[in-house]
Protein backbone atom coordinates (compact mmCIF):
# COMPACT_ATOMS: atom_id res chain seq x y z
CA UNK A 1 138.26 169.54 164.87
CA UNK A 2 140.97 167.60 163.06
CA UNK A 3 144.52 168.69 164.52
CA UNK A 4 146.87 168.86 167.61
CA UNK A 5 149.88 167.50 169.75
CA UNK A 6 151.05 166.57 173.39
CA UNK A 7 154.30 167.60 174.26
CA UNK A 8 155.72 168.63 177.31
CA UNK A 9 159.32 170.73 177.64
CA UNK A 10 161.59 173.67 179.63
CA UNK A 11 163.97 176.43 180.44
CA UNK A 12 167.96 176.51 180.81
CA UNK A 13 168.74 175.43 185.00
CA UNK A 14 172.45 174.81 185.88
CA UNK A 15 173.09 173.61 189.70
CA UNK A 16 176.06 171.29 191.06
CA UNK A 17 177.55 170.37 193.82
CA UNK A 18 179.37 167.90 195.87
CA UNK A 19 179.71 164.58 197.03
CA UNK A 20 181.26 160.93 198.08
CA UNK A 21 182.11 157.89 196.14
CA UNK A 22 180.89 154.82 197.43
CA UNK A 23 178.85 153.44 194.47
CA UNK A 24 179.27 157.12 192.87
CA UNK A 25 176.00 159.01 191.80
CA UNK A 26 173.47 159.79 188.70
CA UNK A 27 176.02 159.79 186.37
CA UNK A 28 177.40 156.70 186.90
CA UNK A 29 173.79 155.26 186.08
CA UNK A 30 173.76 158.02 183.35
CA UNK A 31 176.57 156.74 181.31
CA UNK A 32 174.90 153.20 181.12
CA UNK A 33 171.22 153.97 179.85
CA UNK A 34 169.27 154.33 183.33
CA UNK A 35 169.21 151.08 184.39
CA UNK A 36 167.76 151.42 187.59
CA UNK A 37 166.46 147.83 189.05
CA UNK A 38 169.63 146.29 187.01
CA UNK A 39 172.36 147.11 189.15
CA UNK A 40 172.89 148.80 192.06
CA UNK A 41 173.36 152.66 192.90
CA UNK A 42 173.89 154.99 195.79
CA UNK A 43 171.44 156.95 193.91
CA UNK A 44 168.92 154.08 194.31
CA UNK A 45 167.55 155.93 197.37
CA UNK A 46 166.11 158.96 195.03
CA UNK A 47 163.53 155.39 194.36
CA UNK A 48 164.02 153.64 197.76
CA UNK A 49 164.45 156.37 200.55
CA UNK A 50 165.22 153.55 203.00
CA UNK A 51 168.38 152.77 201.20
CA UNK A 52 169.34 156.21 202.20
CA UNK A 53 169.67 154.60 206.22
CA UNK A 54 172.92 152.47 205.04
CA UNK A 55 174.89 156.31 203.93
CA UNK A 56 177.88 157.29 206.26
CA UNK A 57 179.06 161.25 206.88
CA UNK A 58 177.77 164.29 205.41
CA UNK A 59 177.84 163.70 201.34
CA UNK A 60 176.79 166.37 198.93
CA UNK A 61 175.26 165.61 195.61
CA UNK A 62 174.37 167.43 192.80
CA UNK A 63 173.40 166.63 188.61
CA UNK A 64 172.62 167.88 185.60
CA UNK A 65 171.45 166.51 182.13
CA UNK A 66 170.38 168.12 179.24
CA UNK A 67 168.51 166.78 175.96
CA UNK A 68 167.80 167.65 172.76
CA UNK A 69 165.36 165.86 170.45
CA UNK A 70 164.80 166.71 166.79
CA UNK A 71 161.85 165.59 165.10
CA UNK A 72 162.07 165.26 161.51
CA UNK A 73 159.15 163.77 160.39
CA UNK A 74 155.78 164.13 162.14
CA UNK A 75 153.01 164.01 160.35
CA UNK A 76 148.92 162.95 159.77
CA UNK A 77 147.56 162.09 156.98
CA UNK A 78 143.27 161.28 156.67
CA UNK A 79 141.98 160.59 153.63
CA UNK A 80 137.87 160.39 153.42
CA UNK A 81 135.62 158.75 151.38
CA UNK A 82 131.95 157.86 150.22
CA UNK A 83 130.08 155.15 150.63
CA UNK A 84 131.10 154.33 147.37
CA UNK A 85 134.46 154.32 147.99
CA UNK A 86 135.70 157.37 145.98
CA UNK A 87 138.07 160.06 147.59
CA UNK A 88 135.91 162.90 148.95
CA UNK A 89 138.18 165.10 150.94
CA UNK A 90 141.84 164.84 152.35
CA UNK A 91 143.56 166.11 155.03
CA UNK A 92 147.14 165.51 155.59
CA UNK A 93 149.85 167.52 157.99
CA UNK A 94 153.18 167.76 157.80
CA UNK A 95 154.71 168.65 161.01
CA UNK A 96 158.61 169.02 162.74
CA UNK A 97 160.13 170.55 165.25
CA UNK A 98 162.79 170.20 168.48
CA UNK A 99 162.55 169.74 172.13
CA UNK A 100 164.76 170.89 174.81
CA UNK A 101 165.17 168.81 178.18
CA UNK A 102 166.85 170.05 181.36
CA UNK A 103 167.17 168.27 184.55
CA UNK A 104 169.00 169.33 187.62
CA UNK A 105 169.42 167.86 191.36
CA UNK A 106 171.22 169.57 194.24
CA UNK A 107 171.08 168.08 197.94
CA UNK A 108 172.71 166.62 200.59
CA UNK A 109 172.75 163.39 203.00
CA UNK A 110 174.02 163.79 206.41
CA UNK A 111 173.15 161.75 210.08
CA UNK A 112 169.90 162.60 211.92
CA UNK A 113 169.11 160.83 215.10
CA UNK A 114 168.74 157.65 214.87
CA UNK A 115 168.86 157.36 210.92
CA UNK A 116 169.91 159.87 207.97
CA UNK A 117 167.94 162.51 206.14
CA UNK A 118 168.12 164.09 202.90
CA UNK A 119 167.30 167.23 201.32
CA UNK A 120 167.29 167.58 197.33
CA UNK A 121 166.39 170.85 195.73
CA UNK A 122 165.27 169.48 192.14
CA UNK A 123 164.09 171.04 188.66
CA UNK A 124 162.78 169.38 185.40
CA UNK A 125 161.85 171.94 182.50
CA UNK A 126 161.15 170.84 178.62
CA UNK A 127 160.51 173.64 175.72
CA UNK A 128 158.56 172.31 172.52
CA UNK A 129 158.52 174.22 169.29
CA UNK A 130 156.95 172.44 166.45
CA UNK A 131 155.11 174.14 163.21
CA UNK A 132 153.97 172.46 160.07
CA UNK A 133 151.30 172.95 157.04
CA UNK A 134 148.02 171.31 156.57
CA UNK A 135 146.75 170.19 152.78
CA UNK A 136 143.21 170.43 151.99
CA UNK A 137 141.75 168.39 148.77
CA UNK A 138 140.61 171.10 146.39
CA UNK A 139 142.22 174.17 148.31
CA UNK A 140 144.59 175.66 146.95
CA UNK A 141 146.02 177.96 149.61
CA UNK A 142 147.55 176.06 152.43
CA UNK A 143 147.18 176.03 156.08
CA UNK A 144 150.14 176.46 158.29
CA UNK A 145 150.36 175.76 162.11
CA UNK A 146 152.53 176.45 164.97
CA UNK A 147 152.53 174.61 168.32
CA UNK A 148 154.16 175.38 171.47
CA UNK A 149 154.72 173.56 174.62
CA UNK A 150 156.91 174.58 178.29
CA UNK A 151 156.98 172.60 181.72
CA UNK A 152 158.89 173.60 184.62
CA UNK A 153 159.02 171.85 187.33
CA UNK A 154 160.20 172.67 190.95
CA UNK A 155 160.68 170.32 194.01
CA UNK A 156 161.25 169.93 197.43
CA UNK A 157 162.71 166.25 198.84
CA UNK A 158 162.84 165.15 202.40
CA UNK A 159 163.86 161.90 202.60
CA UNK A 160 164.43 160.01 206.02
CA UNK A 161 165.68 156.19 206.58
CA UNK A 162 166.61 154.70 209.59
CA UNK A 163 167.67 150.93 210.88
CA UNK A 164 165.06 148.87 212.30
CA UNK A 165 165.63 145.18 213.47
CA UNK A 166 167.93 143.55 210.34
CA UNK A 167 165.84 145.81 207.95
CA UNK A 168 165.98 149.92 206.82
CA UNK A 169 162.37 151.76 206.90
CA UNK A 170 162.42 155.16 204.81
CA UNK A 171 159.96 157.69 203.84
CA UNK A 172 159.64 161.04 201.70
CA UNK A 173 157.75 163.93 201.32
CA UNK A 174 157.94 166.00 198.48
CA UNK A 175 156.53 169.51 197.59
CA UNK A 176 156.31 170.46 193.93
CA UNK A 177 155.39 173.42 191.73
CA UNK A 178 154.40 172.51 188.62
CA UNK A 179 153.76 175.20 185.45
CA UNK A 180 152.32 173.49 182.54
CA UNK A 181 151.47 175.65 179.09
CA UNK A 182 150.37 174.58 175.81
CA UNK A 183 149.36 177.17 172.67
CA UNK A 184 148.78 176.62 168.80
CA UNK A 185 148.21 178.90 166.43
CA UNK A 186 146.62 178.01 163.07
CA UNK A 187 146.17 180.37 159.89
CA UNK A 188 145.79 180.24 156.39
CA UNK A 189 148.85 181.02 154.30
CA UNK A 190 146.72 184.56 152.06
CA UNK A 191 145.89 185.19 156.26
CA UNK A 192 142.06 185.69 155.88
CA UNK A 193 141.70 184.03 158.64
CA UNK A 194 143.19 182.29 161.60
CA UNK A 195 142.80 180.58 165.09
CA UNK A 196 144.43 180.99 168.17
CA UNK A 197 144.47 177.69 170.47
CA UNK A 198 142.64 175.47 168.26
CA UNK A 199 140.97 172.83 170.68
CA UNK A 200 141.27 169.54 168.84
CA UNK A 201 143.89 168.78 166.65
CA UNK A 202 144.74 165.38 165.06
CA UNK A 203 147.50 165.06 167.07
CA UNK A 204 145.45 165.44 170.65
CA UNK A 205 146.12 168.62 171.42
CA UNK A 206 144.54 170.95 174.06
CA UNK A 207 145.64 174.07 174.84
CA UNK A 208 145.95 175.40 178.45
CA UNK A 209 147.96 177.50 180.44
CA UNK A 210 147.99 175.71 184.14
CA UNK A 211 150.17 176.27 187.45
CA UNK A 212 149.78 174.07 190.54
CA UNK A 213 150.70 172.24 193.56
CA UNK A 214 151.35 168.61 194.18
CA UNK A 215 152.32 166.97 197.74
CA UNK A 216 153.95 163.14 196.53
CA UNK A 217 154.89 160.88 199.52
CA UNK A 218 156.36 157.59 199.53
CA UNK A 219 157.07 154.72 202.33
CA UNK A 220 159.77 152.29 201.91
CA UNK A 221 161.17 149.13 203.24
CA UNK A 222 164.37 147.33 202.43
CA UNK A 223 166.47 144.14 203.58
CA UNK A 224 166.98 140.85 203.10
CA UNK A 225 164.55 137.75 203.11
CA UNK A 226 166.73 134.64 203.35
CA UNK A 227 168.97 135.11 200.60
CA UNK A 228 167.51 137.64 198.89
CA UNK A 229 167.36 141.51 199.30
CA UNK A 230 163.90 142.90 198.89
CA UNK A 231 163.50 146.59 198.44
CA UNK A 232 159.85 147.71 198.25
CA UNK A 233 158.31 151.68 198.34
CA UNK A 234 154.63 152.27 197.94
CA UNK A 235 154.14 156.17 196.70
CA UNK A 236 151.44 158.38 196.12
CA UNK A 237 150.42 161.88 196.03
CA UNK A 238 147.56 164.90 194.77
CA UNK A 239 147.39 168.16 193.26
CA UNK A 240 146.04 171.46 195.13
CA UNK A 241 145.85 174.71 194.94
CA UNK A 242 145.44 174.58 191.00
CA UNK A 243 144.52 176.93 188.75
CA UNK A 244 144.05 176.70 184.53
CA UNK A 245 142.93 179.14 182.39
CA UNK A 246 142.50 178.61 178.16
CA UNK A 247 142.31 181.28 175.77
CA UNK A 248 140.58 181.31 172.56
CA UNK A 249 140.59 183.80 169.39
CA UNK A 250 139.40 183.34 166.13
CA UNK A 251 140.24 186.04 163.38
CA UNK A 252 139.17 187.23 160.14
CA UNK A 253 141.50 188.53 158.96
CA UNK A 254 144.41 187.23 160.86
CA UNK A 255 144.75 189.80 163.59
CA UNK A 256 140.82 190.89 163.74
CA UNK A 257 139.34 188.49 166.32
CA UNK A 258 135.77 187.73 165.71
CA UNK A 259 134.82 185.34 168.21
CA UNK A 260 136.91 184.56 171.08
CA UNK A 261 136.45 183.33 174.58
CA UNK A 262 138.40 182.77 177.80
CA UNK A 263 137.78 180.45 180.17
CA UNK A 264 139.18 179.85 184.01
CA UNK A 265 139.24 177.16 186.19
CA UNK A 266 141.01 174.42 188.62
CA UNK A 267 143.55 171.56 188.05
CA UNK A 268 143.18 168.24 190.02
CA UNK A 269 144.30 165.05 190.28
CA UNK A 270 146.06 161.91 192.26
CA UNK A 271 148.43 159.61 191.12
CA UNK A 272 149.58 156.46 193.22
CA UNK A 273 152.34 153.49 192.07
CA UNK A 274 155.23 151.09 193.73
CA UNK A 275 158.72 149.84 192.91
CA UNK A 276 159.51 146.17 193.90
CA UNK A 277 163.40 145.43 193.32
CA UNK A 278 164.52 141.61 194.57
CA UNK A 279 168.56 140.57 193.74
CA UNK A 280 169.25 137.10 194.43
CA UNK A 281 172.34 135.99 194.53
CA UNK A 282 173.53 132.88 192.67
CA UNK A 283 177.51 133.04 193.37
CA UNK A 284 180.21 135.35 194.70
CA UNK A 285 180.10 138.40 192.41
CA UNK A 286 176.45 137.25 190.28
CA UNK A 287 173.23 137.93 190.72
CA UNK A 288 170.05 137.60 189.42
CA UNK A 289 168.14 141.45 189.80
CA UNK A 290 164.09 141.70 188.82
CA UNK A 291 161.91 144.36 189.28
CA UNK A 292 158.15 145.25 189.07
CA UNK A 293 156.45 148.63 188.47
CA UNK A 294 153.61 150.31 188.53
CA UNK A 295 152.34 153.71 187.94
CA UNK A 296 148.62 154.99 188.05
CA UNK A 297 147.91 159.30 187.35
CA UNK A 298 144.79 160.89 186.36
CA UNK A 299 144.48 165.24 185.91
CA UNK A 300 141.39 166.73 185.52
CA UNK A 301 141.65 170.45 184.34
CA UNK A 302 138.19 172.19 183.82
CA UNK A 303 136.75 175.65 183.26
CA UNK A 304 133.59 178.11 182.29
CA UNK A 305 133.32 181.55 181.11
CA UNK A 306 131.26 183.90 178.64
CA UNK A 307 131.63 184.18 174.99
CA UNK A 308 132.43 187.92 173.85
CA UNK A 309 132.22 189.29 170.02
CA UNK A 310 130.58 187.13 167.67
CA UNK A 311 129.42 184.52 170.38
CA UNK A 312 127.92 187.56 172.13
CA UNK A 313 125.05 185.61 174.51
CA UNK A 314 127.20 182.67 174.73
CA UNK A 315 128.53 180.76 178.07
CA UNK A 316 131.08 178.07 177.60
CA UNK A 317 132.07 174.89 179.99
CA UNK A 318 134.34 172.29 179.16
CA UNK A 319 136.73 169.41 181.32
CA UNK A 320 139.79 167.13 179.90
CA UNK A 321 140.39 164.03 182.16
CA UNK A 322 144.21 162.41 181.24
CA UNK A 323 144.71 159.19 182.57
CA UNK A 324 147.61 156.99 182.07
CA UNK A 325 148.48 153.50 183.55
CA UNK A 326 151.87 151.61 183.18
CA UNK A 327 153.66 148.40 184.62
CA UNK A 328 157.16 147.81 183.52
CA UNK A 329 157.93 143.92 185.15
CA UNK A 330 161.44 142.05 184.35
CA UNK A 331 164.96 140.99 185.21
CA UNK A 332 167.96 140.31 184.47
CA UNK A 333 171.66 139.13 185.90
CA UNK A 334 174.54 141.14 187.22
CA UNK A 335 178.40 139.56 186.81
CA UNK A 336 181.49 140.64 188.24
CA UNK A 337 183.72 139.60 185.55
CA UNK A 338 187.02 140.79 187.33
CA UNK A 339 187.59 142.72 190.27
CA UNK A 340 186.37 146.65 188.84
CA UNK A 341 185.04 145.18 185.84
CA UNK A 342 180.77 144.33 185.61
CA UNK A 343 178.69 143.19 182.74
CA UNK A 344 174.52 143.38 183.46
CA UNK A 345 171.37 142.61 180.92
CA UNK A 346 167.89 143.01 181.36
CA UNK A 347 164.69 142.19 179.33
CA UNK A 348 161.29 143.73 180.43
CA UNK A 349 157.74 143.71 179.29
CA UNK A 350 156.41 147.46 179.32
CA UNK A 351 152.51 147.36 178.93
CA UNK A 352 151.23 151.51 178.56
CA UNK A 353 147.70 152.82 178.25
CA UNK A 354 146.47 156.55 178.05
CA UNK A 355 143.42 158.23 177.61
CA UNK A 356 142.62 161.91 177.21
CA UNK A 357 139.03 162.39 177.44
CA UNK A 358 137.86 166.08 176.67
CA UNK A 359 134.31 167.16 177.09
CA UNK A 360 133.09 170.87 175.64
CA UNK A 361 129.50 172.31 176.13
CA UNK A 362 128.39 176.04 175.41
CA UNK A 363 125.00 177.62 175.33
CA UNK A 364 123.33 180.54 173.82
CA UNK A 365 120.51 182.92 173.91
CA UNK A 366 120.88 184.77 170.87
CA UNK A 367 119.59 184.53 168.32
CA UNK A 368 117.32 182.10 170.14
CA UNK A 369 118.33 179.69 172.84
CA UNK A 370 120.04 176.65 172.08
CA UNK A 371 123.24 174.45 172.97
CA UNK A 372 125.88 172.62 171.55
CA UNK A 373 127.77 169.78 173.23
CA UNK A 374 131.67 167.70 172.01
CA UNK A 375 132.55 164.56 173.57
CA UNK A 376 136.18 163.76 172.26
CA UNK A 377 138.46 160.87 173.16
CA UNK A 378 142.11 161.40 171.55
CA UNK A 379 143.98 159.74 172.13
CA UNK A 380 142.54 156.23 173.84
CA UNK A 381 146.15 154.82 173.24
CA UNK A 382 147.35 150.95 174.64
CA UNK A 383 151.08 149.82 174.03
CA UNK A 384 153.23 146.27 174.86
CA UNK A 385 156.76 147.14 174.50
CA UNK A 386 159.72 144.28 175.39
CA UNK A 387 162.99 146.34 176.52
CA UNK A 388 166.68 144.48 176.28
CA UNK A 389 169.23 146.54 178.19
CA UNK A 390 172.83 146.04 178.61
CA UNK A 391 175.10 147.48 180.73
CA UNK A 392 179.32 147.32 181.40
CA UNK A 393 181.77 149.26 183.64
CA UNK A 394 185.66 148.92 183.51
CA UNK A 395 187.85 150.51 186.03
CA UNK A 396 191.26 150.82 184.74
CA UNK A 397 192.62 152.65 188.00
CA UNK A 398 191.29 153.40 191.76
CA UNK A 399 191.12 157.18 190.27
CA UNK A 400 189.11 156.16 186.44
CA UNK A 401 186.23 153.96 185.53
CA UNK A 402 184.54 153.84 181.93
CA UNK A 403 181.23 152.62 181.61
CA UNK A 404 178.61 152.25 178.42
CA UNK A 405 175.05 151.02 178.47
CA UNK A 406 172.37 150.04 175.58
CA UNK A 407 168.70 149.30 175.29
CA UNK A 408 166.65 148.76 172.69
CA UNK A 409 162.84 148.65 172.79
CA UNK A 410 159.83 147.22 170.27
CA UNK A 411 156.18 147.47 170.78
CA UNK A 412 153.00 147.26 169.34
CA UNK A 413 150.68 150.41 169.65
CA UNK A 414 146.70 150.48 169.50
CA UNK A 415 145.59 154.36 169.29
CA UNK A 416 141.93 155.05 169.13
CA UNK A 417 139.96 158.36 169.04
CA UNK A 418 136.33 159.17 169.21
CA UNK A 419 134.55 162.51 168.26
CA UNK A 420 130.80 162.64 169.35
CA UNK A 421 128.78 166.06 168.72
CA UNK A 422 125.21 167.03 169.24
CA UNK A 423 122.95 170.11 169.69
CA UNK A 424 119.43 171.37 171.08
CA UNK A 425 117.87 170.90 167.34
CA UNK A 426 118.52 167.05 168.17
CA UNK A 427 121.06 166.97 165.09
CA UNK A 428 124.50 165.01 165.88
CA UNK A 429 127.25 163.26 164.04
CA UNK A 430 130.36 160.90 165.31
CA UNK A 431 133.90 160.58 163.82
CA UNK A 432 135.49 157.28 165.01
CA UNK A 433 138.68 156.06 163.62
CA UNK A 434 141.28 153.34 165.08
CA UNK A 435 145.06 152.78 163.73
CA UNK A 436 147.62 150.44 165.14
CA UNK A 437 151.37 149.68 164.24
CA UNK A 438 155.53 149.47 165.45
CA UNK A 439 156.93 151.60 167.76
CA UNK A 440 161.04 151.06 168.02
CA UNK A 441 163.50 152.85 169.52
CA UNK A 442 167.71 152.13 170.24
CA UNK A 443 169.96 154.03 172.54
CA UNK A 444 173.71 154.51 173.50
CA UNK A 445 175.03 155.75 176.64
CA UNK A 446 178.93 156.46 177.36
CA UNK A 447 180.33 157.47 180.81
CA UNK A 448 183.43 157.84 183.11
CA UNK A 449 183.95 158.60 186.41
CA UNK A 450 187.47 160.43 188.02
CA UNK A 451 187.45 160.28 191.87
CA UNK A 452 189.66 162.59 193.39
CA UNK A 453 190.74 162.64 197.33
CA UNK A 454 187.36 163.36 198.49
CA UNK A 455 185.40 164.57 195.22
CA UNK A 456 184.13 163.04 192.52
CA UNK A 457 183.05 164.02 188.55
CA UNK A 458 181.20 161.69 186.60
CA UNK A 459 180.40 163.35 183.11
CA UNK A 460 178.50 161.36 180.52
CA UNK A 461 176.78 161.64 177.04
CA UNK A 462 173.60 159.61 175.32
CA UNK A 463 172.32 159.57 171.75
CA UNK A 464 169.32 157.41 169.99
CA UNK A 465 166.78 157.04 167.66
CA UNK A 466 162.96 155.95 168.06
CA UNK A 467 160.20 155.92 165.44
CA UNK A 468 156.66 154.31 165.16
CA UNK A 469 153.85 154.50 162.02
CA UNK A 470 150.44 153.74 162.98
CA UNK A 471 147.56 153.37 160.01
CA UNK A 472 143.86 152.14 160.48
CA UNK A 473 140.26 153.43 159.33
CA UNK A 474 137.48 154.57 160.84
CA UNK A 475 133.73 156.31 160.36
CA UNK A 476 131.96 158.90 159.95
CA UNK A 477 127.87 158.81 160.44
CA UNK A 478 125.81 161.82 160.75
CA UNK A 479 122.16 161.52 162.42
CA UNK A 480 122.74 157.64 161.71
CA UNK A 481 123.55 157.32 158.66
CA UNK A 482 127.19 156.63 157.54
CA UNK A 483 128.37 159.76 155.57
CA UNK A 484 132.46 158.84 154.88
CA UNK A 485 134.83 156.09 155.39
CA UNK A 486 138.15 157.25 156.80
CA UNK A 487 141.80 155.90 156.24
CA UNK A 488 144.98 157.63 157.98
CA UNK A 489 148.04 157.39 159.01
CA UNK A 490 150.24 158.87 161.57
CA UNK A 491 154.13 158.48 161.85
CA UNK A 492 156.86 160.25 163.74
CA UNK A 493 160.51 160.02 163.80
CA UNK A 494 163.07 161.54 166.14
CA UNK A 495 166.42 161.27 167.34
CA UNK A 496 167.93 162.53 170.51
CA UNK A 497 171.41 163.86 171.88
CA UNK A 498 172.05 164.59 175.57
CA UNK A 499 175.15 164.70 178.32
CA UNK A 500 175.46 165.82 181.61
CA UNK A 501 177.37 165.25 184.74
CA UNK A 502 177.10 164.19 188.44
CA UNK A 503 179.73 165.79 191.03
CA UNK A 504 180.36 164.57 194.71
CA UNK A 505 182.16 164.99 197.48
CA UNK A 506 182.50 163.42 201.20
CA UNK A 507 183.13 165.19 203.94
């Protein structure tokens, strides 16, 4: 009851293509740290399909980025106490591991009627791999974990955008498959026993093997309101046709299951947000950019099945509700310094909030009939973060541009978690604990772009660090009456390297 991790990750995926210059692509926006809303992009449509309207000719476009994050330190410690205030029991982990990211894009723009159209082939993958030991007071022989995370993602864009009196309307559909699998493994280091897909780990972790469908659309207006030019795109989308199954084994010894149980089900959900960009212009060659943001998604995966072995007689429910809500609101300015040179900075306010909620029930009828029921809320997790970016391009020729970007981020975290059990006998207990603390992060960006007659490359690279260390207290109280006082800690540090490369051409 006292472990986990939330991760997602993916497998290698190399596409490219080509394309026209104009603003250039992805990897112009790449090489400066994202900044999106900051300055302005051909690639803004991906956000904006009307933008897409203002395009000329049949352009290609393809990119690709990869990432790699190490984490070196990951760990939880819980110490618990009496009453009294003397050290009971401990728990702490010490966990690390590595990510891989890919990300790949390949489409194309080209006149349709009226307007123009796009179609983007696109896929996002992520592989976790994490393992780490667990100390127990007064034990000596140590538990060790592994924990295991994959994503793949497939999609289908259609974008469309098309003039309409002074302003561009655009809209997209998009199709996606999503594969989403989590698995832990837990043993003790002599192996007399073990525990496949643990389902509550410290770190909020839930193990489930899940495959789905999701149908995302998006509207979108842009033009410009006196001096001003307003982009706006209200989005939304659901999941269908989704299926999740989780697997459980545990084993004494480690490979002789004793009880075990598999359980199917569905995956649902809906998610709905909007971008709002506005860039005012002061002066020839400055302007003031500010955006707002905002992002609501909730998933619901759920599932029932029988017991088999040692929980012979036993049938097994359970559902996990995620929910997360974000707004990201800011701005900035934009100067021209020269002609081919450009200096932007942004601060934003970031406010996050999570909440995986996971409920598990069984019932039995041997050896005499009788339930159990877990209510558990990990993490319940609220975050302010301000974010200073800062962004420069130079070209030296009409042929080669450099360009590096920065940001920096700091925020205050809140994470709370909630463990509430009871049974048919009427006996129950409940494990709340609350931590809060820093979370930082810094990161570098460094790009170029070489335009050639009608194609161009635009390769870049990005590095950075982020850490945060939360610490609170908490309770626990069986059948009303407080049994332990509880004081942890969790802190995680990591540091990422990544590159990739945009290529276009114009026909």
């Amino acid at each position: 009851m006292k472990k986990g991790l939330l991760f997602l990750v993916v497998i290698p995926f190399l596409v490219f293509t080509l394309a026209g210059p104009s603003y250039a692509w992805q990897g112009r926006m790449g090489g400066m740290g994202d900044p999106y809303g900051l300055l302005e992009d051909e690639a803004d449509f991906l956000i904006h399909p009307a933008k897409i309207a203002t395009g000329e000719g049949v352009r290609f476009y393809g990119n690709y980025r990869f990432t790699y994050t190490g984490v070196t330190d990951w760990d939880y410690d819980l110490d618990w106490f009496n009453p009294a205030g003397a050290l009971t029991d401990y728990y702490h982990f010490d966990t690390s591991g590595d990510e891989y990211s890919h990300d790949a894009l390949l489409g194309a723009g080209f006149p349709l009627g009226p307007g123009r159209m796009g179609i983007f082939f696109s896929y996002d993958g992520k592989r976790g791999d994490y393992d780490g030991d667990e100390d127990i007071l007064g034990t000596s022989n140590y538990a060790e974990y592994d924990l295991r995370s994959d994503l793949d993602d497939f999609s289908l864009r259609l974008l469309y955008g098309l003039p309409v009196g002074g302003f561009s309307l655009g809209g997209e559909i998009q199709l996606a498959y999503r594969q989403e699998k989590n698995e832990s493994f837990w043993y003790v280091t002599d192996l007399s026993s073990g525990e496949l897909n643990q389902w509550a780990l410290p770190y909020c972790f839930l193990p489930y093997d899940s495959e789905y469908w999701e149908a995302l659309l998006k509207g979108s207006i842009e033009g410009e309101i006196g001096p001003a030019d307003v982009e706006f795109t209200l989005r939304g989308g659901f999941i269908f046709g989704g299926t999740t199954n989780y697997e459980y084994e545990r084993q004494l010894p480690v490979g002789t299951p004793v009880n075990r149980f598999e359980l199917d089900g569905d995956v649902e959900g809906w998610q709905i947000g909007g971008d709002l960009w506005v860039r005012y212009p002061l002066a020839d060659g400055l302007a003031l950019p500010f955006l707002v943001r905002i992002d609501f998604q909730e998933k619901t995966r759920d599932g029932d099945g029988p017991g088999s072995l040692g929980l012979a007689g036993w049938n097994f429910d359970y559902e996990n509700k995620e929910k997360s809500f974000e707004i990201e609101v800011g701005g900035g300015v934009d100067k021209e310094l020269a002609e081919g040179t450009r200096i932007a900075a942004g601060i934003y306010y970031d406010y996050l909030q999570g909440k995986d909620d996971i409920f598990f029930y069984g019932d039995f009828s041997l050896p005499i009939p009788g339930w159990q029921s877990y209510d558990y809320i990990c993490p319940d997790l609220t975050e302010h973060q301000v974010i200073v970016r800062l962004a420069g391009e130079r070209e030296f020729s009409p042929a080669v541009a450099l360009r590096m970007g920065l940001d920096f981020f700091y925020g205050w975290a809140r994470q709370e978690g909630n463990l509430f059990y009871i049974d048919s006998t009427g006996g129950w207990y409940n494990n709340e604990t609350s931590a809060e603390g820093p979370h930082w992060g810094i990161g570098a960006s460094l790009g170029a772009t070489v335009k050639f007659q009608r194609f161009t490359l635009e390769p870049f690279i990005n590095a950075g660090y982020q850490e945060f260390d939360l610490d609170g207290d908490g309770e626990f109280v069986v059948n009303g009456v407080l049994s332990d006082l509880i004081e942890g800690e969790l802190a995680r540090s990591e540091w990422f390297i990544g590159g990739g490369f945009s290529v276009l051409f114009d026909l």
